[in-house]
C-alpha atoms as a PDB file:
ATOM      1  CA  UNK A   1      96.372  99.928 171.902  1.00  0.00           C
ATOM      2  CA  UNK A   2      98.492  99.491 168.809  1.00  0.00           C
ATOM      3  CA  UNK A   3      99.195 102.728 166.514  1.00  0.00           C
ATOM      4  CA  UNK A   4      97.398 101.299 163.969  1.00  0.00           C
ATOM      5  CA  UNK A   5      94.093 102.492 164.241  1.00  0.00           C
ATOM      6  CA  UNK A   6      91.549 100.378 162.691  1.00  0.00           C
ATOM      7  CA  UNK A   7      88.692 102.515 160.861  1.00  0.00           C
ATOM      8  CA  UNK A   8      85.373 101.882 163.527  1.00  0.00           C
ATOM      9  CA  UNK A   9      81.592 102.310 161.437  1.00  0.00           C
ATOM     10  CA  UNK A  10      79.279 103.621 163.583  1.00  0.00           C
ATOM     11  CA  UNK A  11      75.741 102.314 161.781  1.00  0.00           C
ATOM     12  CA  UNK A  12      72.929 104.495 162.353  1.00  0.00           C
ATOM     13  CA  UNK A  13      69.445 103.247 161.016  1.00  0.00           C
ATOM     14  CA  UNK A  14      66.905 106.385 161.520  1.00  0.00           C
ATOM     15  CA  UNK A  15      63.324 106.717 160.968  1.00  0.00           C
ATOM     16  CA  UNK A  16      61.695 110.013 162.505  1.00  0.00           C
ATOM     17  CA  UNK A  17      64.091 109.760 165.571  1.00  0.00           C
ATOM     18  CA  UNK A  18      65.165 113.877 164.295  1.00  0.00           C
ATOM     19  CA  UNK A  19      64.604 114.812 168.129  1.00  0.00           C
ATOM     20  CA  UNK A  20      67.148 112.807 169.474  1.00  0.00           C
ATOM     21  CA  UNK A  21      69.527 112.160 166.584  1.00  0.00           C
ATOM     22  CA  UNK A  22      71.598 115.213 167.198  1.00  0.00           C
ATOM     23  CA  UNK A  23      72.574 113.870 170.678  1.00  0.00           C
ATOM     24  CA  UNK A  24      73.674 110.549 168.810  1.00  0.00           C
ATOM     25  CA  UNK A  25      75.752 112.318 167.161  1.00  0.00           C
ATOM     26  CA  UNK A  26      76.914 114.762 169.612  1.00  0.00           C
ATOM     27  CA  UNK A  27      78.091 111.699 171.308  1.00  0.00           C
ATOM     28  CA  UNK A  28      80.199 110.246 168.210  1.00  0.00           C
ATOM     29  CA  UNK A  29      82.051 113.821 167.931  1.00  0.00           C
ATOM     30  CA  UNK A  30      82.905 113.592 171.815  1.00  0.00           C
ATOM     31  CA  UNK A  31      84.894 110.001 170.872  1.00  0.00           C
ATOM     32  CA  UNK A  32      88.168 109.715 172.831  1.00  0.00           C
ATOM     33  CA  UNK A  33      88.995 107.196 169.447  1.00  0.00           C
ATOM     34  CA  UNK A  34      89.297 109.043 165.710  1.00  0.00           C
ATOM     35  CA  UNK A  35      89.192 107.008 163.734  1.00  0.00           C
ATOM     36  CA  UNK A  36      85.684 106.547 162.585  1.00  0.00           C
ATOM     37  CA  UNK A  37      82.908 106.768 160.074  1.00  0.00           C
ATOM     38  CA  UNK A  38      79.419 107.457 160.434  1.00  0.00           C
ATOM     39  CA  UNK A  39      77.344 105.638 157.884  1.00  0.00           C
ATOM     40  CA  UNK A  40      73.274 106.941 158.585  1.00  0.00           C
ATOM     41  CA  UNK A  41      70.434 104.976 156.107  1.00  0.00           C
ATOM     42  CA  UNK A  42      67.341 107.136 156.578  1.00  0.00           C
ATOM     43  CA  UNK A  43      64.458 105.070 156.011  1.00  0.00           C
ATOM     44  CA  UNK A  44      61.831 107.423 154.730  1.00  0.00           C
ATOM     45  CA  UNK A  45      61.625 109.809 157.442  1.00  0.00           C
ATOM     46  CA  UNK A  46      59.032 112.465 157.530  1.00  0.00           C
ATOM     47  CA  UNK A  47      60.166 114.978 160.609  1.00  0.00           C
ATOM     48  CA  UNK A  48      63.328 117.049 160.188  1.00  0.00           C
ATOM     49  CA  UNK A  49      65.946 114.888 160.072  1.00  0.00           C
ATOM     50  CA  UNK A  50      67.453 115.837 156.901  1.00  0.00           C
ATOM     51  CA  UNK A  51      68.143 119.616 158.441  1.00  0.00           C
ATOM     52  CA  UNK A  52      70.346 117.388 161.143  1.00  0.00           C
ATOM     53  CA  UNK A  53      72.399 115.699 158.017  1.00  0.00           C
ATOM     54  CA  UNK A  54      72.406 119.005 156.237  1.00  0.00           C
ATOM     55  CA  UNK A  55      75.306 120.021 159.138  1.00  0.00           C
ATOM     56  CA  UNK A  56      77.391 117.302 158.069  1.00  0.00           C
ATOM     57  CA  UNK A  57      76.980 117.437 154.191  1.00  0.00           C
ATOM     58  CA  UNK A  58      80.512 118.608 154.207  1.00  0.00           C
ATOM     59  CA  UNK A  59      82.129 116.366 156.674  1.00  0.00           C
ATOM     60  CA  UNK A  60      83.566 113.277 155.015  1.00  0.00           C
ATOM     61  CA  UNK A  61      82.997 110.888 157.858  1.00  0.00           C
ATOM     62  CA  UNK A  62      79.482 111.116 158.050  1.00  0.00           C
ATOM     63  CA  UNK A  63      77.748 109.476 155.079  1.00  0.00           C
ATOM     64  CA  UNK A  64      74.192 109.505 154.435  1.00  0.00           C
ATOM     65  CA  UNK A  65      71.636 107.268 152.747  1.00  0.00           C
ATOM     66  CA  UNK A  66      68.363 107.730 151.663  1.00  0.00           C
ATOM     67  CA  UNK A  67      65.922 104.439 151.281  1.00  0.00           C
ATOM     68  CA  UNK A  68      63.641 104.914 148.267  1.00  0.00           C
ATOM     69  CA  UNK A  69      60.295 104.318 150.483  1.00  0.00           C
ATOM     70  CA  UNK A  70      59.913 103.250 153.857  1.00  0.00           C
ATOM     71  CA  UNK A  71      61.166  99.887 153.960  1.00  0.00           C
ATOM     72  CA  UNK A  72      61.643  98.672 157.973  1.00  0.00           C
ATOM     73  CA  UNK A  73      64.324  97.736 160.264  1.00  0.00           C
ATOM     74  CA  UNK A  74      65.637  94.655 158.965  1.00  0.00           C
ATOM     75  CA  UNK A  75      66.209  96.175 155.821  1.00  0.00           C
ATOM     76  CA  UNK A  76      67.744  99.617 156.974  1.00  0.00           C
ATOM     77  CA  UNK A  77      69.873  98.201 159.368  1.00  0.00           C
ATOM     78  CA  UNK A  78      71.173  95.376 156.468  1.00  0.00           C
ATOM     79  CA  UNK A  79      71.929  98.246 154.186  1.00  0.00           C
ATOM     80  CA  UNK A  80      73.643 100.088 156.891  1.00  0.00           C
ATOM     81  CA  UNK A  81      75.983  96.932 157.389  1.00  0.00           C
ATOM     82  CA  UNK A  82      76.549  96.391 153.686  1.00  0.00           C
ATOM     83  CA  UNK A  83      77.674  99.958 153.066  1.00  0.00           C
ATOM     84  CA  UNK A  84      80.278 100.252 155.934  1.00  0.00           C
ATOM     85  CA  UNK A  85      84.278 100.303 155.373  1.00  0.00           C
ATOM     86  CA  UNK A  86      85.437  99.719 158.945  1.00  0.00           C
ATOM     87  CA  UNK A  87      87.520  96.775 160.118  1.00  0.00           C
ATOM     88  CA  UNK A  88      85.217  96.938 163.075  1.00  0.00           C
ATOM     89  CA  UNK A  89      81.463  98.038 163.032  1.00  0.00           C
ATOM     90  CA  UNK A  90      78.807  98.956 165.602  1.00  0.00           C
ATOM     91  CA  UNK A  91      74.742  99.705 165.681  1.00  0.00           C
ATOM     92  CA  UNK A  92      74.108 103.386 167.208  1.00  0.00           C
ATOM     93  CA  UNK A  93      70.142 103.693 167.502  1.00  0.00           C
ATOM     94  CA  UNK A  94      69.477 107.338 166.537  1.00  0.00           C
ATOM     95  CA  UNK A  95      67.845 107.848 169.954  1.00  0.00           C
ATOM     96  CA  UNK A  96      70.692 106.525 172.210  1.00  0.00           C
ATOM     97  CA  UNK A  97      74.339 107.537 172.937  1.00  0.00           C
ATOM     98  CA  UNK A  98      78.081 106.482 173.337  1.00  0.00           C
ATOM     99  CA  UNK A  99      79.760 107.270 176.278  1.00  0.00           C
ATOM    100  CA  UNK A 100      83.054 109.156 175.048  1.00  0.00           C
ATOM    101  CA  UNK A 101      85.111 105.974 175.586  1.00  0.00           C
ATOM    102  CA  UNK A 102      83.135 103.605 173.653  1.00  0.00           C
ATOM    103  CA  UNK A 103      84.850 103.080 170.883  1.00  0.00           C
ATOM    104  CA  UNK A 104      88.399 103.217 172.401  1.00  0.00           C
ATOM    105  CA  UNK A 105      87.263 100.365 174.774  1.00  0.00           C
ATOM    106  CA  UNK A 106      85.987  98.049 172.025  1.00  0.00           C
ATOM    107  CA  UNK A 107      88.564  98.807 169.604  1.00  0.00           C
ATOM    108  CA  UNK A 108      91.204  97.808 172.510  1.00  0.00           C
ATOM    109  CA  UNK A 109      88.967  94.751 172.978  1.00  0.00           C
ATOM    110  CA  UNK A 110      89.240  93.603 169.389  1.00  0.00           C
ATOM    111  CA  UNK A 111      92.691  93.681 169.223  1.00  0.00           C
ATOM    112  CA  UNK A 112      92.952  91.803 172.652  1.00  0.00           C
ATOM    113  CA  UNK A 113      90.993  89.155 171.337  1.00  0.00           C
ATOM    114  CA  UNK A 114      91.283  88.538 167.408  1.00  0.00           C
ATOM    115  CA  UNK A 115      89.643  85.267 167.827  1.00  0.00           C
ATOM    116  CA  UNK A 116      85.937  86.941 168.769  1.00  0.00           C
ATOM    117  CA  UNK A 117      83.537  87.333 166.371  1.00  0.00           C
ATOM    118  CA  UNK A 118      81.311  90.061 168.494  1.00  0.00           C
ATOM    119  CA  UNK A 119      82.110  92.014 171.774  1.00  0.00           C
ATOM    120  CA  UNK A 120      79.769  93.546 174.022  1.00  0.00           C
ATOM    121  CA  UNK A 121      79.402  95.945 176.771  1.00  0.00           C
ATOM    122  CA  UNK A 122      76.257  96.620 179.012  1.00  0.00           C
ATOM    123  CA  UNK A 123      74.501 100.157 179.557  1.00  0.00           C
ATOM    124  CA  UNK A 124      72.844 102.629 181.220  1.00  0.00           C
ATOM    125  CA  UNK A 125      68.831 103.069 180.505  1.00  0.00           C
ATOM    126  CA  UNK A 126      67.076 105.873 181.299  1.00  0.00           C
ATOM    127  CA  UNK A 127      63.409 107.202 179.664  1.00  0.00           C
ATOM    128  CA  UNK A 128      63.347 111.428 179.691  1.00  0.00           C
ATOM    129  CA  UNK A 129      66.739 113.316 180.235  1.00  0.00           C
ATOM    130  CA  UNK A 130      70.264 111.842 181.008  1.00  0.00           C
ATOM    131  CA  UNK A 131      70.814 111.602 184.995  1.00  0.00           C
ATOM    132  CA  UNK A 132      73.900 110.981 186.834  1.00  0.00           C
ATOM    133  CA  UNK A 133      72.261 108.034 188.951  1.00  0.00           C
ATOM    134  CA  UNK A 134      70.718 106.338 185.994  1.00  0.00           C
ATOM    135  CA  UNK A 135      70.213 102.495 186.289  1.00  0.00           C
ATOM    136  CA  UNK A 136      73.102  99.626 184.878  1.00  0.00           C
ATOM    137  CA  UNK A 137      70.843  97.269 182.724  1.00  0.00           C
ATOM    138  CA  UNK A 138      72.183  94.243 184.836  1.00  0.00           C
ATOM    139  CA  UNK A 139      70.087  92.168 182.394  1.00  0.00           C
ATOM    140  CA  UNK A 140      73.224  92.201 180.368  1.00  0.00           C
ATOM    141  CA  UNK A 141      76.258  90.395 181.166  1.00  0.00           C
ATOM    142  CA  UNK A 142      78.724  87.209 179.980  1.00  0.00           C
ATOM    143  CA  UNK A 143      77.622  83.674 178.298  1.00  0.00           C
ATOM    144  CA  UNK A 144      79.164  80.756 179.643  1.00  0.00           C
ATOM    145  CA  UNK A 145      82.232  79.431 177.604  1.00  0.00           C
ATOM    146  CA  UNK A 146      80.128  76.182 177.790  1.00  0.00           C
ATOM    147  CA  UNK A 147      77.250  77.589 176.402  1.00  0.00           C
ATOM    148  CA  UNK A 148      75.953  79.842 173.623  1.00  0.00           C
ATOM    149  CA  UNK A 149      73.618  82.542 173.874  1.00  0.00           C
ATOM    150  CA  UNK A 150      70.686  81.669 171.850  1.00  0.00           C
ATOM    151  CA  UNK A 151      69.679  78.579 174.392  1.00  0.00           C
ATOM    152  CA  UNK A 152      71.727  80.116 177.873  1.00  0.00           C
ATOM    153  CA  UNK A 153      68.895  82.767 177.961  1.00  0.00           C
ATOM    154  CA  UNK A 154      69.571  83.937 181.658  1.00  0.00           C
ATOM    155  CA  UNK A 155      71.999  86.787 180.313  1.00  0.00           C
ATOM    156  CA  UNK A 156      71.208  89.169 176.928  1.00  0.00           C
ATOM    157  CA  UNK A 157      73.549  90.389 174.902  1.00  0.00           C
ATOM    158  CA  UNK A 158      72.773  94.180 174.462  1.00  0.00           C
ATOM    159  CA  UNK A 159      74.575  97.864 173.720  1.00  0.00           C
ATOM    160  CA  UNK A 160      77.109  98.534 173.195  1.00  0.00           C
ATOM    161  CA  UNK A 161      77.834  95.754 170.778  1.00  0.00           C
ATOM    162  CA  UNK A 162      80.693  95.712 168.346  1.00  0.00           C
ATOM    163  CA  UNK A 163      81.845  93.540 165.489  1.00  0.00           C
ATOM    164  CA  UNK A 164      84.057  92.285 163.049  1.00  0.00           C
ATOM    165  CA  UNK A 165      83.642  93.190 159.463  1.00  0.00           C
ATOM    166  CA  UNK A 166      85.495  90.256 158.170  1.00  0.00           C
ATOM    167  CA  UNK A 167      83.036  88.072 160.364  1.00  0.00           C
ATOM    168  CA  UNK A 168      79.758  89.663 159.302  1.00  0.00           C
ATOM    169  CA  UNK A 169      80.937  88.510 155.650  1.00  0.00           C
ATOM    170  CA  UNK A 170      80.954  85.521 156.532  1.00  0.00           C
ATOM    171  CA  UNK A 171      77.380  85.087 157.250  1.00  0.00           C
ATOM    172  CA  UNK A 172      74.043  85.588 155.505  1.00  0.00           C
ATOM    173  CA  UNK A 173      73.521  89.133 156.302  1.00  0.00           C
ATOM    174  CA  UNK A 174      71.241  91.006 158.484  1.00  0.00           C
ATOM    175  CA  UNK A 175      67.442  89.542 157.824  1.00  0.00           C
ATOM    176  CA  UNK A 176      65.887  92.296 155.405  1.00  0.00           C
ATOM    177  CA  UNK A 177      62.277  91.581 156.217  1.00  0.00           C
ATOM    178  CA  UNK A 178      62.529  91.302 160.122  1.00  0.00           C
ATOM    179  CA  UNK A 179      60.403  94.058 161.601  1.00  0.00           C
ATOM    180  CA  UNK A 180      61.852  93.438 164.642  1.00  0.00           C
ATOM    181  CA  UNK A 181      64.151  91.032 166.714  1.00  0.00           C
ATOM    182  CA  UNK A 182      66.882  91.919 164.242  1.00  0.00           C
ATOM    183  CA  UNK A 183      69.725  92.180 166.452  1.00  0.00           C
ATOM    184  CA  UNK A 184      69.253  89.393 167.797  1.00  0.00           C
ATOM    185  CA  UNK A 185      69.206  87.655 164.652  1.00  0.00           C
ATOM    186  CA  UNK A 186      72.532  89.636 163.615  1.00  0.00           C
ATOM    187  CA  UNK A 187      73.849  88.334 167.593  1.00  0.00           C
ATOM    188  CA  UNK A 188      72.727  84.618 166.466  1.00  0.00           C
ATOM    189  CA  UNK A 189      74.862  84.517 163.184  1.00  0.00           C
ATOM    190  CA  UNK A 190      78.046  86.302 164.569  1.00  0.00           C
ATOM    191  CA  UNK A 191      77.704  84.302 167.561  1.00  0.00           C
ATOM    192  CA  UNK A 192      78.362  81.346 164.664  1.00  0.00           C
ATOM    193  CA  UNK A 193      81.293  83.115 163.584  1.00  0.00           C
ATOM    194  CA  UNK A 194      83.699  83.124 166.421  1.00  0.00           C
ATOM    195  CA  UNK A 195      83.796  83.918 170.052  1.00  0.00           C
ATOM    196  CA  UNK A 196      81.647  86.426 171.897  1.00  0.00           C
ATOM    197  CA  UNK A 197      83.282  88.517 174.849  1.00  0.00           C
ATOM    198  CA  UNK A 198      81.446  90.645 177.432  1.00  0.00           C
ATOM    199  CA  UNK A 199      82.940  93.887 178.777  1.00  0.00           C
ATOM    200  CA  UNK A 200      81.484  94.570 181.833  1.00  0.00           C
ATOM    201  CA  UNK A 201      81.604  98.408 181.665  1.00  0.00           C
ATOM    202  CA  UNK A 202      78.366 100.667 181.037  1.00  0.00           C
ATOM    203  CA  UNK A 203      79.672 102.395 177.546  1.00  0.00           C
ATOM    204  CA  UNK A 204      76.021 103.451 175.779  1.00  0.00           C
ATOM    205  CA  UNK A 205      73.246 104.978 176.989  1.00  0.00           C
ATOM    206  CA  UNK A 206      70.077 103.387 175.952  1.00  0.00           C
ATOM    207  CA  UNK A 207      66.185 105.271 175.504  1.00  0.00           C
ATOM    208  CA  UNK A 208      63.973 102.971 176.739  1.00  0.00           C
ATOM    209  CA  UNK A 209      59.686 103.667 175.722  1.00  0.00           C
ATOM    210  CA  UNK A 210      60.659 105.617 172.829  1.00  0.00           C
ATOM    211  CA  UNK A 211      57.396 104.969 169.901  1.00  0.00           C
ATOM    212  CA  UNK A 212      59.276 106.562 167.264  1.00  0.00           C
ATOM    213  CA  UNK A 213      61.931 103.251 167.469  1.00  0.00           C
ATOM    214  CA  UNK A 214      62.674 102.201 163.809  1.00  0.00           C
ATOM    215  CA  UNK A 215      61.592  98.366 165.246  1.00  0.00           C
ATOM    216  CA  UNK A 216      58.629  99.922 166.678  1.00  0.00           C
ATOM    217  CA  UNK A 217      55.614 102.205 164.585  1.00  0.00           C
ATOM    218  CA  UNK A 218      52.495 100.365 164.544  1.00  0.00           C
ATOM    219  CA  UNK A 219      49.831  98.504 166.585  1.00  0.00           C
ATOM    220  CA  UNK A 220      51.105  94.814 165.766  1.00  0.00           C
ATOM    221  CA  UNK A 221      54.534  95.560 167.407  1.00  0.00           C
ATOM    222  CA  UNK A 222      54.642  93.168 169.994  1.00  0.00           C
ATOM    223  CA  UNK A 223      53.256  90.461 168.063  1.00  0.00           C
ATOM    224  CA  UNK A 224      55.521  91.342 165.165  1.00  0.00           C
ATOM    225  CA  UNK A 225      58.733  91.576 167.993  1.00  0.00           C
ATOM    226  CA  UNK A 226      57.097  88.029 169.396  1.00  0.00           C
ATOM    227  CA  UNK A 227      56.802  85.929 165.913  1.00  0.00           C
ATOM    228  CA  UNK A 228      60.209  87.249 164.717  1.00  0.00           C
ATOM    229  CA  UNK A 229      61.706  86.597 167.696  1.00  0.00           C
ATOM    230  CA  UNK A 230      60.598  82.835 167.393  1.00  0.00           C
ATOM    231  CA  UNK A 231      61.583  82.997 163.865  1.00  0.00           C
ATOM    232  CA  UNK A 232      65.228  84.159 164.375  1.00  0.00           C
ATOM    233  CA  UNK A 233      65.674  81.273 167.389  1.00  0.00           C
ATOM    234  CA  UNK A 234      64.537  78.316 165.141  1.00  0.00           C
ATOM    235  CA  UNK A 235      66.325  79.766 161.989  1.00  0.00           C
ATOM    236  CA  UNK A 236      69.460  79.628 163.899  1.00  0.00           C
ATOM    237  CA  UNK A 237      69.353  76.843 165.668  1.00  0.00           C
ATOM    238  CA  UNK A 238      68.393  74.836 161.927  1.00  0.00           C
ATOM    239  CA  UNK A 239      71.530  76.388 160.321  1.00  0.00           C
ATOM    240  CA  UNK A 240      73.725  74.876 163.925  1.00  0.00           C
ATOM    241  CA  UNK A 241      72.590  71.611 163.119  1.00  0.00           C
ATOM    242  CA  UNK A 242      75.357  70.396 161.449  1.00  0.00           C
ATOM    243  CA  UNK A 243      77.824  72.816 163.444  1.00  0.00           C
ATOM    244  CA  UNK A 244      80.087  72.563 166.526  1.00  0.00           C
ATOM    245  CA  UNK A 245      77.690  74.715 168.443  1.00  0.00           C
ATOM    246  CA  UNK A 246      74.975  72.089 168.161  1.00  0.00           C
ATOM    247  CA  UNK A 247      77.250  69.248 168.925  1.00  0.00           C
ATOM    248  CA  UNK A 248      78.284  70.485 171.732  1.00  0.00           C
ATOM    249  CA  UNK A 249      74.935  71.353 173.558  1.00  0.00           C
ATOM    250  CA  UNK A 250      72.904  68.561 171.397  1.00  0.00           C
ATOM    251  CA  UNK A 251      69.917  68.036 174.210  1.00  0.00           C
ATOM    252  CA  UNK A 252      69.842  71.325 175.552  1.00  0.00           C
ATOM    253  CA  UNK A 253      69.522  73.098 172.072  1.00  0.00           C
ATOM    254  CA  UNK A 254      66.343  70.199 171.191  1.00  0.00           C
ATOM    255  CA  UNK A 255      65.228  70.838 174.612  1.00  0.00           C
ATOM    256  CA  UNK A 256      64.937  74.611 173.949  1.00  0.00           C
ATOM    257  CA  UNK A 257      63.947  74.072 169.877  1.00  0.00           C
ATOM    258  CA  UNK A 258      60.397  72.244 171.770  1.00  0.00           C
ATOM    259  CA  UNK A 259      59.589  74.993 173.571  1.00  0.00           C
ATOM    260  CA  UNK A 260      59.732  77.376 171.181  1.00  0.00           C
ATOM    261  CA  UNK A 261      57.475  75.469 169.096  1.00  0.00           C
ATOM    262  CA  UNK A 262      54.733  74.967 171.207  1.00  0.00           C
ATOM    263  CA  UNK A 263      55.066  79.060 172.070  1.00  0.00           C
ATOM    264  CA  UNK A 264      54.780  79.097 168.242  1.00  0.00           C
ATOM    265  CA  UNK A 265      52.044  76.885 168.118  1.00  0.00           C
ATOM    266  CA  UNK A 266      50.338  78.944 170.266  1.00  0.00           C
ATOM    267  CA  UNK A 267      50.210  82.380 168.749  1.00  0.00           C
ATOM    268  CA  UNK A 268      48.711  84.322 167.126  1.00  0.00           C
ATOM    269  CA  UNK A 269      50.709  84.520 164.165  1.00  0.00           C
ATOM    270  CA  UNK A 270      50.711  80.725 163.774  1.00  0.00           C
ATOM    271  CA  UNK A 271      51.386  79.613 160.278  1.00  0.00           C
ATOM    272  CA  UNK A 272      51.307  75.382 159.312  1.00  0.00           C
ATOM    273  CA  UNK A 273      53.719  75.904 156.793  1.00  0.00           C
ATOM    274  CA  UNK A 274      56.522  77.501 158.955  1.00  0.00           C
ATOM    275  CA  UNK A 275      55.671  75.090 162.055  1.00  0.00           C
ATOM    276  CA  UNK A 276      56.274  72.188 159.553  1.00  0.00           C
ATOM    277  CA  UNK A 277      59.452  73.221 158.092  1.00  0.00           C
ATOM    278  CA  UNK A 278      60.938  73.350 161.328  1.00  0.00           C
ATOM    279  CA  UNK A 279      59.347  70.624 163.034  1.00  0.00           C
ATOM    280  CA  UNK A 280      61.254  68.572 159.866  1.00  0.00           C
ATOM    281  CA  UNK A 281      64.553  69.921 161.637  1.00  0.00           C
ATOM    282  CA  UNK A 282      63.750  68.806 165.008  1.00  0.00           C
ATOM    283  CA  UNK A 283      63.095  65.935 163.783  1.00  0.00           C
ATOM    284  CA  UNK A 284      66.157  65.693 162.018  1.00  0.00           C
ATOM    285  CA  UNK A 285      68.329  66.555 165.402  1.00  0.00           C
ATOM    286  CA  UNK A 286      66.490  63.806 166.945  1.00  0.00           C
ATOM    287  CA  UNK A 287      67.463  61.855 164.242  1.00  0.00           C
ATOM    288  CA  UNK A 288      63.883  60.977 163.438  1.00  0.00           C
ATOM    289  CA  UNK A 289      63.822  58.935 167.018  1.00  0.00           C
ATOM    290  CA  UNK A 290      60.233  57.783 167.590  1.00  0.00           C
ATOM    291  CA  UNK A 291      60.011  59.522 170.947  1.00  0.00           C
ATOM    292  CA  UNK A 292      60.753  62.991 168.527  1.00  0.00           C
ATOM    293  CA  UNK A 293      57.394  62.044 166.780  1.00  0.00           C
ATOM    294  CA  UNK A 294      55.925  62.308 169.919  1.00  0.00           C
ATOM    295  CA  UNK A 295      56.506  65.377 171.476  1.00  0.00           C
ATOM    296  CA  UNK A 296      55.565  66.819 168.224  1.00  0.00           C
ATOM    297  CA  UNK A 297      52.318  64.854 168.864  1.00  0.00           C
ATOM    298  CA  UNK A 298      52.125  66.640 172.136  1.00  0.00           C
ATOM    299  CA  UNK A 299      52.715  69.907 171.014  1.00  0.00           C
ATOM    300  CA  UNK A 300      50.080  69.811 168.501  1.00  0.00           C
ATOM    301  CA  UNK A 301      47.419  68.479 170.597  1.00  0.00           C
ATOM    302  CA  UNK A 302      47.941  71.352 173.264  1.00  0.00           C
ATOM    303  CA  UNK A 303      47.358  73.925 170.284  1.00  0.00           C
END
């Protein structure tokens, strides 16, 4: 590593997580890497988190934000993005944990490979207490140079997942009304950014069943997780459509842009308006071919 350290923001969106948080942050003291900010947006809590950022008041890397009501994930976790200083930024869900070589590991990374937009590691999960035998999420692992990971879909990218600064500028922003699926829709538009690279070391330990998730909190959540889901897949692959990323995989991205329109067609949450704005952009990719027309046809006489 160069002795230039770059400043790292660790962004921590919390909503009622007060029972875990301290062990988040437990974990960010025990860094082998120092040079780093914490920037917390609470988002309305209601338990005792504030005591837990009362500890820190006086510490000048830990900076806390208050929403004004409770406002969601997408939203939080946008806010959390906009307000960080770091060259180099990464999402710490107030119920998981870094391993105490985290940062050092993607900060190494980044400077190893300038030319990626987002690097990721996998991770441990676990649901109750920390164990030394806990399970590698072996869900996680590389993308294909070949392909990209919103259509590749055998591989996730997951924690512990790092990026540029100067990248995330680039785009749109994190989604402020997703309720859920919002890293993914962060992944999707860094992804469009630059390269992605996969470190294949366990550096985060991730809660799994935890109901007090900030993407989580109500009896719609899996619908809500399932329509934005959808939502963030077609957005992006609309905005690739006039992009290398879409050239390059033309058929398979179409391919994959059908399917998720008959899923769409098919739920629950279902709206004509939505289904025809992006049916317009498939058949656009298509090129408004005539055999386009028909799978559309297809699709809506299945619903």
């Amino acid at each position: 590593m160069s002795e230039r350290l770059p400043l790292f923001s660790i962004l921590i969106a919390n909503y009622n997580n007060g029972q875990y948080l301290q062990e988040a942050i437990d974990s960010v003291l025990k860094q082998t890497y120092s040079n780093w900010e914490v920037i917390l947006v609470d988002d309305k809590s209601t338990d005792g988190s504030r005591d837990i950022y009362d500890q820190y008041a006086s510490d000048a890397r830990f900076k806390i934000f208050y929403n004004d009501k409770n406002r969601g994930c997408g939203y939080t976790k946008r806010r959390c993005a906009e307000l960080a200083s770091g060259e180099l930024c990464g999402f710490l869900d107030p119920d998981d944990a870094l391993l105490p070589e985290a940062l050092e590991t993607m900060v190494k990374a980044h400077e190893e490979h300038p030319e990626c937009s987002l690097i990721y590691s996998t991770c441990y999960r676990y649901s109750g207490d920390r164990k030394a035998d806990m399970p590698i999420w072996d869900y996680i692992g590389p993308i294909p140079k070949d392909s990209d990971f919103l259509i590749y879909q055998k591989k996730l990218i997951s924690h512990f997942v790092s990026f540029k600064r100067s990248a995330y500028v680039r785009t749109k922003g994190i989604d402020a009304s997703l309720k859920a699926a919002v890293d993914r829709d962060l992944y999707y538009k860094l992804e469009e950014q630059g390269r992605i690279f996969h470190i294949p070391l366990p550096l985060y330990y991730y809660r799994i069943n935890n109901a007090r998730s900030i993407s989580e909190g109500s009896d719609r959540a899996y619908w809500n997780g399932h329509y934005n889901r959808i939502r963030c897949e077609l957005d992006a692959i609309c905005r690739r459509m006039s992009g290398p990323l879409f050239r390059r995989n033309k058929a398979a991205y179409l391919d994959y842009m059908r399917s998720i329109l008959f899923e769409y067609s098919r739920s629950p949450i279902f709206k004509w308006r939505g289904f025809l704005g992006y049916c317009f952009y498939y058949l656009k990719g298509y090129h408004f071919n005539p055999h386009a027309f028909s799978h559309l046809y297809k699709i809506l006489k299945r619903r």
